[in-house]
Structure formats: C-alpha cells, structure tokens
Protein backbone atom coordinates (compact mmCIF):
# COMPACT_ATOMS: atom_id res chain seq x y z
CA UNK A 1 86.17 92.24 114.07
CA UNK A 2 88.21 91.07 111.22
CA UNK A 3 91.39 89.02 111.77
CA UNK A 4 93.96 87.62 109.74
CA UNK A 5 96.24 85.18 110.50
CA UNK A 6 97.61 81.78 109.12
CA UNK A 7 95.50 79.16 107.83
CA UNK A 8 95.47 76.20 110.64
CA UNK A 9 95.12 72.71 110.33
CA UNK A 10 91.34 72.70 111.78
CA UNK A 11 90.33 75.34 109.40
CA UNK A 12 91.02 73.16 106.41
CA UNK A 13 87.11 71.69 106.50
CA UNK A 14 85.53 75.38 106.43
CA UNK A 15 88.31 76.36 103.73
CA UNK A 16 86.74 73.71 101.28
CA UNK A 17 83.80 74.90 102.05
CA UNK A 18 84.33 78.57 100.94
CA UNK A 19 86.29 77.77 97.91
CA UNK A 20 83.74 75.42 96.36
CA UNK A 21 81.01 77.99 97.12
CA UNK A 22 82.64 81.03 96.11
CA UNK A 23 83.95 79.35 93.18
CA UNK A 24 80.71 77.32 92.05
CA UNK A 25 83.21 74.17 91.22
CA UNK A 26 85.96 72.25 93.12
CA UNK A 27 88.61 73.31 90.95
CA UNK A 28 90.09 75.96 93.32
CA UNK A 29 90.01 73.42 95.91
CA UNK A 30 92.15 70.82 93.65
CA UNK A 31 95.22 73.49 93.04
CA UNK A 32 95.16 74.74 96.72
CA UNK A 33 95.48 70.49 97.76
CA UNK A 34 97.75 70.09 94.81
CA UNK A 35 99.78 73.17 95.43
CA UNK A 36 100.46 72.20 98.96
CA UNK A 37 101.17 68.46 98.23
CA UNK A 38 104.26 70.27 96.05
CA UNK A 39 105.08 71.83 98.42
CA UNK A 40 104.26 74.97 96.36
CA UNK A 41 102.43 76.96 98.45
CA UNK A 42 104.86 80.06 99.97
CA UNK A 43 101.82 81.48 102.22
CA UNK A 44 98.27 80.64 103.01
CA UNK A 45 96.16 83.33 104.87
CA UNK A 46 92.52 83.49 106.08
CA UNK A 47 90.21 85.81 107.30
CA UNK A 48 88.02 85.00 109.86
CA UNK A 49 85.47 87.30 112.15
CA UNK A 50 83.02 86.49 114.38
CA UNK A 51 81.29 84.65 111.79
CA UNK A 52 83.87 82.48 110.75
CA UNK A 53 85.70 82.17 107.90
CA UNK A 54 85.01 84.71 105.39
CA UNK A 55 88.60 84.81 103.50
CA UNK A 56 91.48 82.98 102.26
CA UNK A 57 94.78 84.15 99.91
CA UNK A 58 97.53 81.71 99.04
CA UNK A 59 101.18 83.05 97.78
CA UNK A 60 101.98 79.67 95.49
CA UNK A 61 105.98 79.80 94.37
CA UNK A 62 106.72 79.80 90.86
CA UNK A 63 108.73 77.61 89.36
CA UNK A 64 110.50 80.66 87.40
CA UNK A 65 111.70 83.15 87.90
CA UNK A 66 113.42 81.84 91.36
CA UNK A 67 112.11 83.91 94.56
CA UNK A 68 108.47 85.41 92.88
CA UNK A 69 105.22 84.50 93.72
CA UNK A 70 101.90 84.16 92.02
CA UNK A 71 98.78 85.20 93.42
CA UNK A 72 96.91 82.88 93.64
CA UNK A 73 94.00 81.47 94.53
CA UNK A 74 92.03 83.93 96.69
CA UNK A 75 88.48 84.30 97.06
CA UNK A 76 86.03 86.44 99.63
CA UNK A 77 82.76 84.34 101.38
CA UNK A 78 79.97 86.26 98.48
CA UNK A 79 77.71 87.77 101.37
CA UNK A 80 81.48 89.55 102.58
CA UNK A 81 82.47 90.97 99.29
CA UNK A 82 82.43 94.64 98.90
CA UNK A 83 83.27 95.15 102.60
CA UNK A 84 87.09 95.38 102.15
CA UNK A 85 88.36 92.11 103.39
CA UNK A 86 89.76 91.35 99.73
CA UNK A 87 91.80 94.22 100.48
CA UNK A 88 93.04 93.93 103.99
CA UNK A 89 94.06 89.97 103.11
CA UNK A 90 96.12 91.52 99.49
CA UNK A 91 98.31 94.14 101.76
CA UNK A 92 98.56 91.57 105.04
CA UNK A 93 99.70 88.76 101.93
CA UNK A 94 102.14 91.37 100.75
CA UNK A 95 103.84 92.75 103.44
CA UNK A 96 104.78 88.64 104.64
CA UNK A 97 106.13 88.73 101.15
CA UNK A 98 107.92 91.17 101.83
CA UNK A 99 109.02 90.15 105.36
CA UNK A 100 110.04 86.36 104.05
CA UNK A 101 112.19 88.16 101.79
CA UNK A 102 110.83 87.23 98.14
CA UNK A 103 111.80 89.27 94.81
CA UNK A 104 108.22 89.81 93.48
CA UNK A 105 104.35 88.80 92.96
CA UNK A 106 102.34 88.41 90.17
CA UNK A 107 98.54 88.16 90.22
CA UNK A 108 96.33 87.23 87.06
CA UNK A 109 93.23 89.36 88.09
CA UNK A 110 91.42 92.86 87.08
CA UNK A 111 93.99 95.46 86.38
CA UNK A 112 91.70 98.34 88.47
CA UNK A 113 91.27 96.23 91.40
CA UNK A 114 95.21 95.00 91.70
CA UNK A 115 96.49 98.40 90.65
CA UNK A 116 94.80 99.52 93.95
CA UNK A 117 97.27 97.51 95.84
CA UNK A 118 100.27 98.73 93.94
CA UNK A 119 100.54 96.09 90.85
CA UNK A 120 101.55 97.46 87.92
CA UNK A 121 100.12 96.17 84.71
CA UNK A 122 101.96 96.76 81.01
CA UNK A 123 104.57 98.47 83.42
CA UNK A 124 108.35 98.38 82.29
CA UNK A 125 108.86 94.77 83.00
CA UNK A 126 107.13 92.66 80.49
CA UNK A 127 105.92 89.37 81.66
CA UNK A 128 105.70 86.45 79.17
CA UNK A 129 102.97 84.65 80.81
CA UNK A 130 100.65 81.54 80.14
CA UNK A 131 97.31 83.80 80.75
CA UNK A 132 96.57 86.77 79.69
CA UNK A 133 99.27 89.22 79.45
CA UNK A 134 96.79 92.07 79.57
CA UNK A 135 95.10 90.78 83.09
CA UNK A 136 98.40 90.10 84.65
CA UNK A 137 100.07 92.14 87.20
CA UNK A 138 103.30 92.80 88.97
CA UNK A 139 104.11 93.75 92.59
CA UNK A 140 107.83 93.93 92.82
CA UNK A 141 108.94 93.51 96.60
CA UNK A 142 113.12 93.83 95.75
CA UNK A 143 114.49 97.24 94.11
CA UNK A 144 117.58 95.00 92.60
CA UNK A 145 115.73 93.35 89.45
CA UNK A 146 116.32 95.35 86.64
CA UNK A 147 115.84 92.64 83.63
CA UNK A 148 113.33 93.64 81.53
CA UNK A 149 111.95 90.65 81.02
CA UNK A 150 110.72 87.74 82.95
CA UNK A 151 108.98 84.50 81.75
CA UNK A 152 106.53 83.43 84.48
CA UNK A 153 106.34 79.71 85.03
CA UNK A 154 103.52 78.57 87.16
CA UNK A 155 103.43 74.99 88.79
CA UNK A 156 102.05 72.28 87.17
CA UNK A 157 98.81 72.28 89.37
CA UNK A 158 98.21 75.45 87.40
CA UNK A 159 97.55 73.54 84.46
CA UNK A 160 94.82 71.79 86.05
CA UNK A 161 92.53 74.87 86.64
C-alpha cells in the first residue's frame, strides 16, 4: 500500500539512491542538498510502500515572486512509473501548498502530464521564465493575484542543474 508522508532524516541514504538512478547522474541529488542547505526547500515528500522508497517531490521556494513555489525535483523509482504514484505525490504536494498557505506553483515539465493536475500552460498569466516558457506550468493556489505577469526567479542551485 502506498503512503506518503514527509521525507525523514533516515530516509536521506535511500533518497540518493533513487535520484541518482532515476536520474542516470548526481545532479538532482546536488540541487536537492543545495536547496536544503539554503534553506530553499518549502516541502519534501516521499512515497514509500512495502518495498521501500519508490517516490520523492520537493516544493523549492522561489526567490521571486514572494510566496510561489517551483516544482521541483521529483522523480518515480523506473520499475514504479506508470502505476500512478507520480500522481498521488503531485495532488498530496499540492494540497500542503495549499494548506501552508502559498500563492502559487510552477513546474517546468510536459504540458499533458501537469495539465492533468490542474497547471495551466500559456494560460492568462504569462511567466517570464529561465526555461522554456512553452514547458512551464502554473498551479495558482490564491484567487487574489491578478497581475498578468510574473518573472519567475529560481534559486541559485537551479543554475547548477
């Protein structure tokens, strides 16, 4: 049965371990240690089962605008992928989000797979982003932002990736 809850300090071994094999490289690994030595990281989530780990999501703060997250980094354990876990860790990331009280989150990711979760990509807000303006996406958790514009700064362990 699939849990998620999170992360904890004796899951941080296993978490390395998924990240540099999901990824096929370290550098995931760098931003999440970088990210939390910043003290940049908002919300880190894993998914475990009776297997073990098989999940993890991070909500990292942006530096701008104040009170939005980013997305990022989140991968599935390969053999798990496909099974919905992905899924259940986006909407269990979103409603804490929501719950701590943040403005928005943005994800740089496939449009078809975020839209599923309720980001909107191209929507009425335009993003002025680092990466791809086309791959990134927009959750907005409070009703009260009404600019039309928002430049997105990421941390500087971002530019390390």
């Amino acid at each position: 049965m699939l849990k998620i809850r999170p992360l904890q300090s004796d899951d941080k071994t296993d978490l390395s371990v998924l990240l540099i094999s999901t990824f096929d490289q370290p550098n995931e690994l760098n931003l999440v240690r970088a990210l939390r030595e910043q003290d940049k990281c908002a919300l880190e989530l894993v998914a475990v089962d009776d297997t073990g780990l098989v999940g993890y999501i991070c909500l990292s703060k942006l530096d701008a605008p104040q009170g939005w997250l980013a997305l990022a980094p989140m991968c599935v354990r390969n053999e798990n992928q496909g099974t919905g876990v992905g899924r259940e860790m986006v909407l269990y990331a979103l409603d804490q989000a929501r719950q701590m009280h943040f403005d928005a989150v943005v994800v740089v990711g496939h449009p078809d797979y975020y839209k599923r979760h309720g980001f909107v990509f191209g929507g009425p807000v335009h993003l002025s982003s680092p990466y791809p303006e086309d791959y990134t996406g927009l959750y907005l958790i409070h009703p009260g932002i009404t600019e039309t514009e928002h430049r997105l700064v990421y941390p500087e362990p971002f530019d390390n990736v």
